[in-house]
Protein backbone atom coordinates (compact mmCIF):
# COMPACT_ATOMS: atom_id res chain seq x y z
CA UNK A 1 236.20 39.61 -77.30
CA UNK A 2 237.11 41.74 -74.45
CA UNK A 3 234.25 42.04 -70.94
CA UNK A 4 235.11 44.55 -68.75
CA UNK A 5 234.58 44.08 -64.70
CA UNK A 6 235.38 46.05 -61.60
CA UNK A 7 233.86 49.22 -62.05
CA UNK A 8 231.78 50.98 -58.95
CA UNK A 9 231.06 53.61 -57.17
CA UNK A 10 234.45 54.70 -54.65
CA UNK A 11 234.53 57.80 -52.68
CA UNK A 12 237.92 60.22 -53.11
CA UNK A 13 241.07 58.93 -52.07
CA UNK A 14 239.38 55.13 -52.48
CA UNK A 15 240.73 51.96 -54.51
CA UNK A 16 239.25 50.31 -56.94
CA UNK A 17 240.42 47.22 -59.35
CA UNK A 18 239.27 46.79 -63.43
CA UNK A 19 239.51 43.61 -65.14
CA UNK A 20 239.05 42.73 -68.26
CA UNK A 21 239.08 39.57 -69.51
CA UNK A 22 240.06 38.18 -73.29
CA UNK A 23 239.57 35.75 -75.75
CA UNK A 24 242.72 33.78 -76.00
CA UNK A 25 242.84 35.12 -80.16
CA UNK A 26 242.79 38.53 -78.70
CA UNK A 27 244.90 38.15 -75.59
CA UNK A 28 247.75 37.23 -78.64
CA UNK A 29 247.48 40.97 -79.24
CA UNK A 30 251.09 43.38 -78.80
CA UNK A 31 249.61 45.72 -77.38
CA UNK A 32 246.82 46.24 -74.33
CA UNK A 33 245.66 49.36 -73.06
CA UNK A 34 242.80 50.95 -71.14
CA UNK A 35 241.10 54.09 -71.80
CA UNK A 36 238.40 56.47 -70.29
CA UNK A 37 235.55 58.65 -71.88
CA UNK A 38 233.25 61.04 -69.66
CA UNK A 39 230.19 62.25 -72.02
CA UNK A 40 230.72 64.60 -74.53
CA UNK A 41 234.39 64.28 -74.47
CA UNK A 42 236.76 61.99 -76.46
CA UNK A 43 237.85 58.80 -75.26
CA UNK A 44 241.65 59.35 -73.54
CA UNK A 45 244.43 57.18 -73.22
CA UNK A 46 245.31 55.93 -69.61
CA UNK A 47 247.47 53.09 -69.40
CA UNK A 48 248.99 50.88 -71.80
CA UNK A 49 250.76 47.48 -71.84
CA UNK A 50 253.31 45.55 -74.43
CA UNK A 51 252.20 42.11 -74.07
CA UNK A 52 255.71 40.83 -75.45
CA UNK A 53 258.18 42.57 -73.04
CA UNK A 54 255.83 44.14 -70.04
CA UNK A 55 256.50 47.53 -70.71
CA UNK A 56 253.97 49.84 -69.33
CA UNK A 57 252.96 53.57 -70.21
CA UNK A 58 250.81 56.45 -68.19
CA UNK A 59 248.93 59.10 -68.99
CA UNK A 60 249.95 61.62 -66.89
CA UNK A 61 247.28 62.78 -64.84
CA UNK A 62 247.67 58.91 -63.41
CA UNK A 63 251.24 58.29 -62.92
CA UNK A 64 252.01 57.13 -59.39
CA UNK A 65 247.83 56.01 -58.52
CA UNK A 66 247.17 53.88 -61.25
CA UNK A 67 248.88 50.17 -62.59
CA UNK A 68 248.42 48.12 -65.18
CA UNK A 69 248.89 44.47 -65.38
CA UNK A 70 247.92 41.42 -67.03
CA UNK A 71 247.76 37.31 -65.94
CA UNK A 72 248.81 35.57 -69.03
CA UNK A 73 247.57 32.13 -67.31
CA UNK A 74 244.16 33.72 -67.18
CA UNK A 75 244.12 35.96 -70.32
CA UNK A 76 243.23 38.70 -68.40
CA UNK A 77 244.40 42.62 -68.11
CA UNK A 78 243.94 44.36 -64.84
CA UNK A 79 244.21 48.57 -63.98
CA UNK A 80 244.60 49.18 -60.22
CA UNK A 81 243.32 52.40 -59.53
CA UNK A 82 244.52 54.11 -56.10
CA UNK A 83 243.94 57.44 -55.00
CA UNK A 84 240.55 58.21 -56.76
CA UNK A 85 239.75 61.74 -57.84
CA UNK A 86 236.47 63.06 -58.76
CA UNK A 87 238.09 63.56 -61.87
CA UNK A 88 238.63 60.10 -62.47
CA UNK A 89 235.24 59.25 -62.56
CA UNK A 90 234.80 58.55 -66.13
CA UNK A 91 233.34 54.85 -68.32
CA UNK A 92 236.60 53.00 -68.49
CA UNK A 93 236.92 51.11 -72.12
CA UNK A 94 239.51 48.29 -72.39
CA UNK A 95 241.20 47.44 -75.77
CA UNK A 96 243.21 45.20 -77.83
CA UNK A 97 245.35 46.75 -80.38
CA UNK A 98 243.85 45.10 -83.66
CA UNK A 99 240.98 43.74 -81.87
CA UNK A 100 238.74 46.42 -80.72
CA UNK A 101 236.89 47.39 -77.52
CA UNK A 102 235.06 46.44 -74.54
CA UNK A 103 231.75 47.52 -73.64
CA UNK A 104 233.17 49.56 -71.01
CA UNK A 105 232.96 49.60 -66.65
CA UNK A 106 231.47 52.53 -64.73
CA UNK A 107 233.90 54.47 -62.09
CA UNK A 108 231.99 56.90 -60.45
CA UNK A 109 234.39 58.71 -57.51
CA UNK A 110 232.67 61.50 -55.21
C-alpha cells in the first residue's frame, strides 16, 4: 500500500514537499519512483530511487529543483519540489516497482 501526502496549491517559484508513505512489504521494494500525469496525457517519469544503494535518477525537465529521498526508519519516500513551474502542476502518483501505485497528490502551481 502506498498514500500519498503533500500536495497543494504553490504559486511559481514556490516549494512544496510529497510524501508517501509504505507498507513495510512494499517499502522492501528495489526500486521507488514518483511520477506525474496532467489529463489527457500519459503518466511521466520524474524521479526515481534504488532502495539498495541510494542511487537517484531525474527526468530532465526537473534536474536541479526537484529531490528524492526516502526514511527507511519510517518507510517513507519523499520528492522535494523547489522552483515550481506552471508546468509542474500535474497529479503526482507514487510507486513501488512490483507493487503498484498510489492514489495520487494534487500540485497545482500558478
Amino acid at each position: 500500500q502506498l498514500v500519498e501526502s503533500g500536495g497543494g496549491s504553490v504559486q511559481a517559484g514556490g516549494s512544496l514537499r510529497l510524501s508517501c508513505a509504505a507498507s513495510g512489504y512494499t517499502y522492501s521494494t528495489t526500486c521507488m519512483g514518483w511520477f506525474r500525469q496532467v489529463p489527457g496525457k500519459s503518466r511521466d517519469g520524474v524521479a526515481a530511487i534504488y532502495m539498495t544503494d541510494g542511487h537517484t535518477y531525474y527526468a530532465d525537465s526537473v534536474k536541479g529543483r526537484f529531490t528524492v529521498s526516502r526514511d527507511n526508519a519510517k518507510n517513507t519516500l519523499y520528492l522535494q519540489l523547489n522552483s515550481l513551474r506552471t508546468e509542474d502542476a500535474a497529479m503526482y502518483y507514487c510507486a513501488a516497482l512490483g507493487y503498484g501505485w498510489g492514489q495520487g497528490t494534487q500540485v497545482t502551481v500558478s
